[in-house]
C-alpha atoms as a PDB file:
ATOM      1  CA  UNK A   1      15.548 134.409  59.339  1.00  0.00           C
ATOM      2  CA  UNK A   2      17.781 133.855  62.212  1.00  0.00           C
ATOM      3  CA  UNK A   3      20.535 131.296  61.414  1.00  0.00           C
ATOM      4  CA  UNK A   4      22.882 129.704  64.172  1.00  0.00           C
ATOM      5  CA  UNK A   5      26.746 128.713  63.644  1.00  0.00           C
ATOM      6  CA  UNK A   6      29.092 127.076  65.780  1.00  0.00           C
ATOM      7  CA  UNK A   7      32.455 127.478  65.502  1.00  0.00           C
ATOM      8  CA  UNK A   8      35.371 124.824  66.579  1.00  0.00           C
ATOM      9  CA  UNK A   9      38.888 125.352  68.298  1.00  0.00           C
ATOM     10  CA  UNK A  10      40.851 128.239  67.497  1.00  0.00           C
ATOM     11  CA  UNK A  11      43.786 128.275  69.329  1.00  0.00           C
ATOM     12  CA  UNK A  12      45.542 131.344  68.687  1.00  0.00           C
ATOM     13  CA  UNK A  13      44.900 131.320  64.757  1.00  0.00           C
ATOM     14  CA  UNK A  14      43.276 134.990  64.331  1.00  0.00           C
ATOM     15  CA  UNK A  15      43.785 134.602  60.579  1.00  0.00           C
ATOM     16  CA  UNK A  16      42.100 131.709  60.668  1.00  0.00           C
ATOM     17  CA  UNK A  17      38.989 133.036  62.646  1.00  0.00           C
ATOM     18  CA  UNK A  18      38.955 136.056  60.466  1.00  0.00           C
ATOM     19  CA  UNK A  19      38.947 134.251  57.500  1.00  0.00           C
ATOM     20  CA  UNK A  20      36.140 131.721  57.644  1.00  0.00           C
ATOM     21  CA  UNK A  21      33.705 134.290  59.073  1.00  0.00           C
ATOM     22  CA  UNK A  22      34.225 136.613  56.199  1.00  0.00           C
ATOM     23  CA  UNK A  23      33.558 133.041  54.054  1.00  0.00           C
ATOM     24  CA  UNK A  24      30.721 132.171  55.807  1.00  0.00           C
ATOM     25  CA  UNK A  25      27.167 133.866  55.109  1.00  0.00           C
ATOM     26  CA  UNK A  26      27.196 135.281  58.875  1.00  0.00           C
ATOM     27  CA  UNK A  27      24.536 138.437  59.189  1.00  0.00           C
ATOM     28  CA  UNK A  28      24.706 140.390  61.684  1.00  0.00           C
ATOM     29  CA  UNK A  29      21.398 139.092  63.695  1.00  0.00           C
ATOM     30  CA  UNK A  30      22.566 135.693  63.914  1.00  0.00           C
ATOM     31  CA  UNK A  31      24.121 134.023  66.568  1.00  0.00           C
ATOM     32  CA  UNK A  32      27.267 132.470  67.045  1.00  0.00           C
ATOM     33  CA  UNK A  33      28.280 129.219  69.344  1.00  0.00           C
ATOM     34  CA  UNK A  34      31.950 128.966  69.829  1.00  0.00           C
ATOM     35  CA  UNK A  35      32.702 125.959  71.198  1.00  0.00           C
ATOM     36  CA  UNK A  36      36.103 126.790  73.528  1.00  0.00           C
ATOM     37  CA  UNK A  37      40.131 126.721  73.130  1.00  0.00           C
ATOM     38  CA  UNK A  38      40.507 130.156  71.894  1.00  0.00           C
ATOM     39  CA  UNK A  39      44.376 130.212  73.008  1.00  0.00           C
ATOM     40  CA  UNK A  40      47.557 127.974  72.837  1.00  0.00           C
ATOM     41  CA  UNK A  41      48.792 127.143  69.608  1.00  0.00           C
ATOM     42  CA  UNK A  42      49.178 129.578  66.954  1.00  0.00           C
ATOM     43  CA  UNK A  43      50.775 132.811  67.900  1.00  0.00           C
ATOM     44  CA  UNK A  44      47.578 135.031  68.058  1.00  0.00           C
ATOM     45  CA  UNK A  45      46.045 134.238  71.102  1.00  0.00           C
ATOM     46  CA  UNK A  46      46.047 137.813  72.614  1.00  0.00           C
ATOM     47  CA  UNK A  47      44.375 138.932  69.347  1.00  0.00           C
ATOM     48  CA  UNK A  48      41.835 136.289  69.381  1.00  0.00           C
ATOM     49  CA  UNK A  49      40.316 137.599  72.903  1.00  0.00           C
ATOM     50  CA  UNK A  50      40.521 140.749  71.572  1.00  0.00           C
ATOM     51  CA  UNK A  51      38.459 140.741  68.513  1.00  0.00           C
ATOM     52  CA  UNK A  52      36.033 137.841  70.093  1.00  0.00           C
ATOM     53  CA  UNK A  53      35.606 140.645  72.649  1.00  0.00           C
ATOM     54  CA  UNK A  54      34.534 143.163  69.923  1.00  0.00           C
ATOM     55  CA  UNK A  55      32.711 140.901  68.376  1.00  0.00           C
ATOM     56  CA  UNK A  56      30.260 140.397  71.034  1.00  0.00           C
ATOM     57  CA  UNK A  57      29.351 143.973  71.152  1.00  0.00           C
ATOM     58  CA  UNK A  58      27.936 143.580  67.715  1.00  0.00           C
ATOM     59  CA  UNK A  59      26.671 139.844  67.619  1.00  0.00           C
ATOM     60  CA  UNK A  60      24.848 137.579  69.545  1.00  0.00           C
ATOM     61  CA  UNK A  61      27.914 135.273  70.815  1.00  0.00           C
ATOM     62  CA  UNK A  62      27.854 132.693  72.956  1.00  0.00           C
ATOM     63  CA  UNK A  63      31.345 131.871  74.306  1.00  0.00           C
ATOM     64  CA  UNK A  64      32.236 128.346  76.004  1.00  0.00           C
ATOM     65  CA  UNK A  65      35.028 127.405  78.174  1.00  0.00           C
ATOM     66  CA  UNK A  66      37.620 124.695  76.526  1.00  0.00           C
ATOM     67  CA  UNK A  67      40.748 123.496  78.752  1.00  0.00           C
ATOM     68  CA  UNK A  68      43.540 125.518  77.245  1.00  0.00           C
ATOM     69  CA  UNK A  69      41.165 128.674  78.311  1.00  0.00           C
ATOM     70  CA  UNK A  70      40.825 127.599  81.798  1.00  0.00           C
ATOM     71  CA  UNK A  71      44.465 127.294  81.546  1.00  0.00           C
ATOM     72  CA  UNK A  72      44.839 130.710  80.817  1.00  0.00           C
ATOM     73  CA  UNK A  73      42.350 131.786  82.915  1.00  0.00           C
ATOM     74  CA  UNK A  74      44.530 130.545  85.733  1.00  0.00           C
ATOM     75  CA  UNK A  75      47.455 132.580  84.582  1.00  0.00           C
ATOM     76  CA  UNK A  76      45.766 135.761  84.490  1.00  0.00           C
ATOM     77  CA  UNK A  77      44.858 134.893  88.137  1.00  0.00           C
ATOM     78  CA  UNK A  78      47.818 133.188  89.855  1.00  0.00           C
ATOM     79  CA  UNK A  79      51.012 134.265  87.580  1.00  0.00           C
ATOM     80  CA  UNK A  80      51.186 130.433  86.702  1.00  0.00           C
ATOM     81  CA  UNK A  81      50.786 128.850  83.390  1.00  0.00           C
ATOM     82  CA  UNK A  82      50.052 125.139  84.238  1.00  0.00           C
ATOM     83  CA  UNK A  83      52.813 122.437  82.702  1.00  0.00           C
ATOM     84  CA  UNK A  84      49.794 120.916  80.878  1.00  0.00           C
ATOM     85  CA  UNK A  85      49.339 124.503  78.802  1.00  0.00           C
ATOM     86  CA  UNK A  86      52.304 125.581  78.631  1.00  0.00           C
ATOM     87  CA  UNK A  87      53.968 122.605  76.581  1.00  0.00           C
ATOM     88  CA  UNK A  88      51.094 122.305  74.510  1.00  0.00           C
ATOM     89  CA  UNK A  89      50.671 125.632  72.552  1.00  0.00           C
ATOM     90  CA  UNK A  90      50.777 128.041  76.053  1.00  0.00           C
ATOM     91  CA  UNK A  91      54.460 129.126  75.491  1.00  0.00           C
ATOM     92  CA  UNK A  92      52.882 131.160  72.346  1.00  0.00           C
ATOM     93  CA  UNK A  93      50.301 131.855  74.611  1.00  0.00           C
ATOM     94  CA  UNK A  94      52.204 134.077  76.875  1.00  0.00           C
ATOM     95  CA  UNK A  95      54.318 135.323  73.879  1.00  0.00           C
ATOM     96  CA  UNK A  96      51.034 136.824  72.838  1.00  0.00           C
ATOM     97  CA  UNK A  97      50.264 138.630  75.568  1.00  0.00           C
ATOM     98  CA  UNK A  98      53.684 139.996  76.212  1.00  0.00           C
ATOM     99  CA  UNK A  99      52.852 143.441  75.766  1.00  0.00           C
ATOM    100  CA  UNK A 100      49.377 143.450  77.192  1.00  0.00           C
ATOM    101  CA  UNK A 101      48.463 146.693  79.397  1.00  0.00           C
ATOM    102  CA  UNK A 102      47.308 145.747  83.270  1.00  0.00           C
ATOM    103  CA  UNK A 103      43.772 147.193  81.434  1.00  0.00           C
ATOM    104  CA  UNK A 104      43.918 144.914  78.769  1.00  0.00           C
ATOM    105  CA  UNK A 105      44.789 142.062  81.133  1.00  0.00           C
ATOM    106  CA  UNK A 106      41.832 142.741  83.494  1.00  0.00           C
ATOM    107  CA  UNK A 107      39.192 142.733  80.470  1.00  0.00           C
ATOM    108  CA  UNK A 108      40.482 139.254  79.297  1.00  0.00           C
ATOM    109  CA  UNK A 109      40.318 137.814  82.650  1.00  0.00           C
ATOM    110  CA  UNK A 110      36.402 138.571  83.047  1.00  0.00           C
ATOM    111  CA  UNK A 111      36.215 137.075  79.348  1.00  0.00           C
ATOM    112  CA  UNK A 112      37.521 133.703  80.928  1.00  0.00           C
ATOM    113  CA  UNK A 113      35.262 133.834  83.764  1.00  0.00           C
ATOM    114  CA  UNK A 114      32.162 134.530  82.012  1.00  0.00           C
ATOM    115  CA  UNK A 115      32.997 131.253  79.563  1.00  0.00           C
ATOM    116  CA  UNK A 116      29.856 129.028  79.950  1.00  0.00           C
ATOM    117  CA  UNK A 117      30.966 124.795  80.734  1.00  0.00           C
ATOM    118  CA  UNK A 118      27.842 124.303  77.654  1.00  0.00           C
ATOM    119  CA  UNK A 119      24.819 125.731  76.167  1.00  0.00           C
ATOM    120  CA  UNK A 120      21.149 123.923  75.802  1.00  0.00           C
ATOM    121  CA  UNK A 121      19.119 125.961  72.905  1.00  0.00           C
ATOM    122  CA  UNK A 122      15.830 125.803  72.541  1.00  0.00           C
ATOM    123  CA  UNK A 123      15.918 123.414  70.231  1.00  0.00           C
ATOM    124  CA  UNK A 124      17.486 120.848  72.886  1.00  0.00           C
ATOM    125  CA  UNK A 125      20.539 120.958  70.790  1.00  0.00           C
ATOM    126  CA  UNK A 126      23.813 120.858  73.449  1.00  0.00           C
ATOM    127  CA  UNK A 127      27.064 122.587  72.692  1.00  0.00           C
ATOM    128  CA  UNK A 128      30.010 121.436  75.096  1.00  0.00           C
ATOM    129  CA  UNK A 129      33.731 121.406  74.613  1.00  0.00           C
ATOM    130  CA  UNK A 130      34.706 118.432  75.477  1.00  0.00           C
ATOM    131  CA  UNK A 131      31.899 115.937  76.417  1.00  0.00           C
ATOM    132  CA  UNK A 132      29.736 114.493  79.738  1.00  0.00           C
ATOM    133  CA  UNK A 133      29.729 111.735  81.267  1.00  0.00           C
ATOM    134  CA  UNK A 134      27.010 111.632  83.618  1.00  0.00           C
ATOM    135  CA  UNK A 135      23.623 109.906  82.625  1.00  0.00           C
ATOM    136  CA  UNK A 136      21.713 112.762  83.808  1.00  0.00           C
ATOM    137  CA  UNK A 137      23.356 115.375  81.673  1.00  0.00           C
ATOM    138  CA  UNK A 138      25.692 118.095  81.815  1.00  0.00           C
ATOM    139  CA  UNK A 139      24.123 120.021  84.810  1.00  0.00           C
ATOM    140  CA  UNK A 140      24.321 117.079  86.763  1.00  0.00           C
ATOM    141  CA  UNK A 141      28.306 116.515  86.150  1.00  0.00           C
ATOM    142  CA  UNK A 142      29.932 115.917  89.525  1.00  0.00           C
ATOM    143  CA  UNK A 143      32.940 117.606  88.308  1.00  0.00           C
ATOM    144  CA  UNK A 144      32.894 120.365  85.723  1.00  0.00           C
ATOM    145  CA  UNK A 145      36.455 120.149  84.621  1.00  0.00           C
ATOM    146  CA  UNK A 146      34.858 117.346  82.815  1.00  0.00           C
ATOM    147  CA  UNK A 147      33.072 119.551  80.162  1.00  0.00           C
ATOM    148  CA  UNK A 148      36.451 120.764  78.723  1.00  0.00           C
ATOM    149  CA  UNK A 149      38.516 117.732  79.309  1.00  0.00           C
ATOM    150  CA  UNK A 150      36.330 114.458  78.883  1.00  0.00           C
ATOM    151  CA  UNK A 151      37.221 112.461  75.281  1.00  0.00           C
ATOM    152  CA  UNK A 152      34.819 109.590  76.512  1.00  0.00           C
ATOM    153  CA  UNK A 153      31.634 110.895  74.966  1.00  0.00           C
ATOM    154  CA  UNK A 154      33.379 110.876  71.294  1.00  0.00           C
ATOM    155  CA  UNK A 155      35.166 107.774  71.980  1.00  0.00           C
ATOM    156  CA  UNK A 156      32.040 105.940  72.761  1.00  0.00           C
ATOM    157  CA  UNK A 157      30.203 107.598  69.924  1.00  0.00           C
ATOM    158  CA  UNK A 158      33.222 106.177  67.325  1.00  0.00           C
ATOM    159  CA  UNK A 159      33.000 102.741  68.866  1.00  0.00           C
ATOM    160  CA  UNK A 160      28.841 102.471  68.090  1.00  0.00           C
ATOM    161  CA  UNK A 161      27.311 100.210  65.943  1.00  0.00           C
ATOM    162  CA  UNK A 162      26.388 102.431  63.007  1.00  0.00           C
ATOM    163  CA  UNK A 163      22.809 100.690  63.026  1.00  0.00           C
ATOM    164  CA  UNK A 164      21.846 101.182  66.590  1.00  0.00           C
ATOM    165  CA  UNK A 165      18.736 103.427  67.282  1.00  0.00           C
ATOM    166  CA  UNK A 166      17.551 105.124  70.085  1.00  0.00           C
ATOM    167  CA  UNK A 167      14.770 102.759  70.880  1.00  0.00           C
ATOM    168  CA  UNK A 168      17.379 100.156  71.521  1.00  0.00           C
ATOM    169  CA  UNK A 169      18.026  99.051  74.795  1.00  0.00           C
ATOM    170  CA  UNK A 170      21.864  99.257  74.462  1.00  0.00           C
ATOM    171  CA  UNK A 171      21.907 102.800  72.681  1.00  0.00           C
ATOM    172  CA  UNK A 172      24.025 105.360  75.230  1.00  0.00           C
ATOM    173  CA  UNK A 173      21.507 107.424  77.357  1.00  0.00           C
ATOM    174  CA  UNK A 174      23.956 110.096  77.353  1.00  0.00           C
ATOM    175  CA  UNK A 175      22.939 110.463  73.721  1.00  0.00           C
ATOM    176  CA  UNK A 176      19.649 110.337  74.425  1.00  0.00           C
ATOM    177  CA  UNK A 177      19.312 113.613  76.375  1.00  0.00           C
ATOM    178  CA  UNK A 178      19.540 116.018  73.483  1.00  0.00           C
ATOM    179  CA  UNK A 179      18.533 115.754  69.765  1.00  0.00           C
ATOM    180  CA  UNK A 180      21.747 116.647  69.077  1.00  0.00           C
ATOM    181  CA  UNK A 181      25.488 117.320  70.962  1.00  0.00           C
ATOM    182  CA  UNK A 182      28.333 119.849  69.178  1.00  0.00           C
ATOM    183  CA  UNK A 183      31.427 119.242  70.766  1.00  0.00           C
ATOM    184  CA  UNK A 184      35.508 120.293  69.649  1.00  0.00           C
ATOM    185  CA  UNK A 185      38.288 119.285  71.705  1.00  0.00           C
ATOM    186  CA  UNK A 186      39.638 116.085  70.047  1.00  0.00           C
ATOM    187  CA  UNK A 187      40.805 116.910  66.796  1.00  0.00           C
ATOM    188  CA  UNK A 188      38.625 115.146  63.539  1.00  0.00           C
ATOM    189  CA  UNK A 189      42.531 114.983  62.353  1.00  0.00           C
ATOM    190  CA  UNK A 190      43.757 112.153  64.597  1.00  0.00           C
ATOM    191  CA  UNK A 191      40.915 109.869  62.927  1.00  0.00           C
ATOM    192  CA  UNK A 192      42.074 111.274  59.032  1.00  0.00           C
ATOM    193  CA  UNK A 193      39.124 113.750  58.763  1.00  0.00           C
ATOM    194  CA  UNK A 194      39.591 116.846  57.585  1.00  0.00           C
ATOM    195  CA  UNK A 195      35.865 118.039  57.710  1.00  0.00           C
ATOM    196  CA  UNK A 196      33.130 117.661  60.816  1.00  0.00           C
ATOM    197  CA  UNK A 197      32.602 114.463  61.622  1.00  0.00           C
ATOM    198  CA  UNK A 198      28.766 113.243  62.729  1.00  0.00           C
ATOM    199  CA  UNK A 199      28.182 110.036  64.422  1.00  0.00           C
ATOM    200  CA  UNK A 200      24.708 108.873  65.223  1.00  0.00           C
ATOM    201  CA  UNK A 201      23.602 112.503  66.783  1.00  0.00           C
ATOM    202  CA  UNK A 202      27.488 114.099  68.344  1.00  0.00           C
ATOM    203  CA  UNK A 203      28.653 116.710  65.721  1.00  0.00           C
ATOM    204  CA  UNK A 204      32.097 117.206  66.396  1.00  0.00           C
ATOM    205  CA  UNK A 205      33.556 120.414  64.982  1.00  0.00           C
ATOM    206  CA  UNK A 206      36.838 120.316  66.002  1.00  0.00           C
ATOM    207  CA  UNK A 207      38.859 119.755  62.247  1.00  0.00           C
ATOM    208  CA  UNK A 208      42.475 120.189  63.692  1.00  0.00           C
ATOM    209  CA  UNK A 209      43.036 123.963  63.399  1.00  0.00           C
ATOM    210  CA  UNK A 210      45.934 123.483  66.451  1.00  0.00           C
ATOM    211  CA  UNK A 211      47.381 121.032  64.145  1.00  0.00           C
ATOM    212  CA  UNK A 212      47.397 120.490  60.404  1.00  0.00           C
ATOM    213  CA  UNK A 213      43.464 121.065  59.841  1.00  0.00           C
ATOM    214  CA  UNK A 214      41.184 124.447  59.225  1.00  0.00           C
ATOM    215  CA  UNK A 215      39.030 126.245  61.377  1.00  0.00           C
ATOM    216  CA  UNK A 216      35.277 125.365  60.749  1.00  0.00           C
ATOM    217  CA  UNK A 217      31.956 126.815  60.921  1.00  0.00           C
ATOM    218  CA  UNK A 218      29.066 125.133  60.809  1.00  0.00           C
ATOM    219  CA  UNK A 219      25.305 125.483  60.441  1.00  0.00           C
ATOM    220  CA  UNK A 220      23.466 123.632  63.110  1.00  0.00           C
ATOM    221  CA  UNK A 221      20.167 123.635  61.264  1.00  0.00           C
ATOM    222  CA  UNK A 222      21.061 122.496  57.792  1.00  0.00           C
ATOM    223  CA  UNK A 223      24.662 121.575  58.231  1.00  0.00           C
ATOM    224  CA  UNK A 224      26.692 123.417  55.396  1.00  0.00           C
ATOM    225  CA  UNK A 225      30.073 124.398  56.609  1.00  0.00           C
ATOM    226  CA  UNK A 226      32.609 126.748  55.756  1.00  0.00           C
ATOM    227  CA  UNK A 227      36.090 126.613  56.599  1.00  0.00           C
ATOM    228  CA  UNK A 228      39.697 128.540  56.840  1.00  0.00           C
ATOM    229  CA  UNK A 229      42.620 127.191  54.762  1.00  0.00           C
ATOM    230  CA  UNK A 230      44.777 124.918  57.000  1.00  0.00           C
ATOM    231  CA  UNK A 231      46.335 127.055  59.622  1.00  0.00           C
ATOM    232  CA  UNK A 232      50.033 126.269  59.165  1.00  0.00           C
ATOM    233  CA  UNK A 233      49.416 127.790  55.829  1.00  0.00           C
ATOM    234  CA  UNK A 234      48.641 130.865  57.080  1.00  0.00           C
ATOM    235  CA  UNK A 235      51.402 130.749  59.341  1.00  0.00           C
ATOM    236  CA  UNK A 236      53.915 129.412  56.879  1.00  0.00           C
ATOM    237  CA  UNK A 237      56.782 130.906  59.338  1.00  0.00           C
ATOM    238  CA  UNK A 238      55.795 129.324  62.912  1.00  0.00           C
ATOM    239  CA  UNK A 239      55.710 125.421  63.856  1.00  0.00           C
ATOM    240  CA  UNK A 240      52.278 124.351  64.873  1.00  0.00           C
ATOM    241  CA  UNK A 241      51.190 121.879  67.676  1.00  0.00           C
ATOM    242  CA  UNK A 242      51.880 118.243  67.139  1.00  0.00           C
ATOM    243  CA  UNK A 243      49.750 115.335  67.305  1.00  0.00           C
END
């Protein structure tokens, strides 16, 4: 049987990454949803790209775009880090890829432009950084940037009546669209939770792993999840991102 995981922000914590998958009953034929911010933060983001990279020539990965990647994306291509990246984990960022060959460079660069803005399986389950916020779905978002920067979708979600139903009148047709929505980007931490959070049928996956939280993987079918020890642990030597 075919199982599929999705797997929150990384943000430069290789250790991290490396750790939960070898927790995690991952087999080589199943598939893997990451859902975006592979870089700024912790001081592996280099290494992260690297071994996602080898990873997808032995797994079925499916990579999506968060902001701090499109960040880096537009390093690679211009020379220039935006301010919004850089003082917000990109300094390590750069640090990382200090030593890069022009090669090496080149490969991640086609990485970042191959990220997917979100993923429908065939299950109607959608996996998105950040959110949507048009009523017609994803693929009808006037402007993309909005799948790795919108915080709307999860705010709403929070702010529901914990009763409402989809056959109500006032439930969000957003959340409608899809039996279910996997998103990262805010951090689970800045609301005290440590583990994924559900809310009516948004999964968000996103447990802090820039910050003071783990990495997490997670099941989409039945919902177990596995995570890293908090980051900062396993960088006991550098200062992580703040809230």
């Amino acid at each position: 049987m075919h199982n599929t995981f999705v797997i929150g922000d990384i943000h430069g914590g290789l250790a991290a990454l490396k750790q939960v998958l070898e927790r995690a009953p991952v087999k080589p034929d199943d598939t893997l949803i990451f859902l975006g911010d592979y870089v700024d933060g912790w001081p592996e983001s280099f290494g992260v790209i690297e071994f996602l990279i080898a990873l997808a020539k032995k797994q079925t990965c499916v990579f999506l775009k968060g902001n701090h990647d499109a960040c880096c994306e537009t390093w690679l291509t211009t020379g220039v880090l935006p301010d919004s990246s850089y003082h917000y984990g990109g300094k390590a960022t750069l640090a990382s890829y200090a030593h890069a060959t022009e090669a090496q460079l080149q490969q991640h660069l086609k990485f970042y432009q191959a990220l997917r803005y979100y993923y429908v399986d065939n299950a109607n389950r959608l996996f998105v950084h950040a959110g949507f916020t048009s009523l017609h779905g994803p693929q009808q978002e006037h402007h993309p940037e909005m799948l790795i920067w919108d915080r709307t979708l999860w705010e709403m979600a929070l702010a529901m009546d914990a009763t409402l139903t989809p056959d109500s009148p006032y439930y969000p047709k957003r959340l409608k669209l899809f039996t279910e929505i996997f998103i990262g980007h805010t951090p689970t931490v800045r609301i005290s939770k440590f583990v994924p959070v559900n809310v009516h049928n948004v999964w968000n996956i996103d447990t802090g792993a820039a910050f003071t939280g783990s990495l997490t993987l997670l099941d989409v079918s039945t919902k177990a999840y596995w995570q890293s020890d908090a980051v900062q642990s396993l960088y006991p030597d550098v200062t992580g991102r703040q809230l």
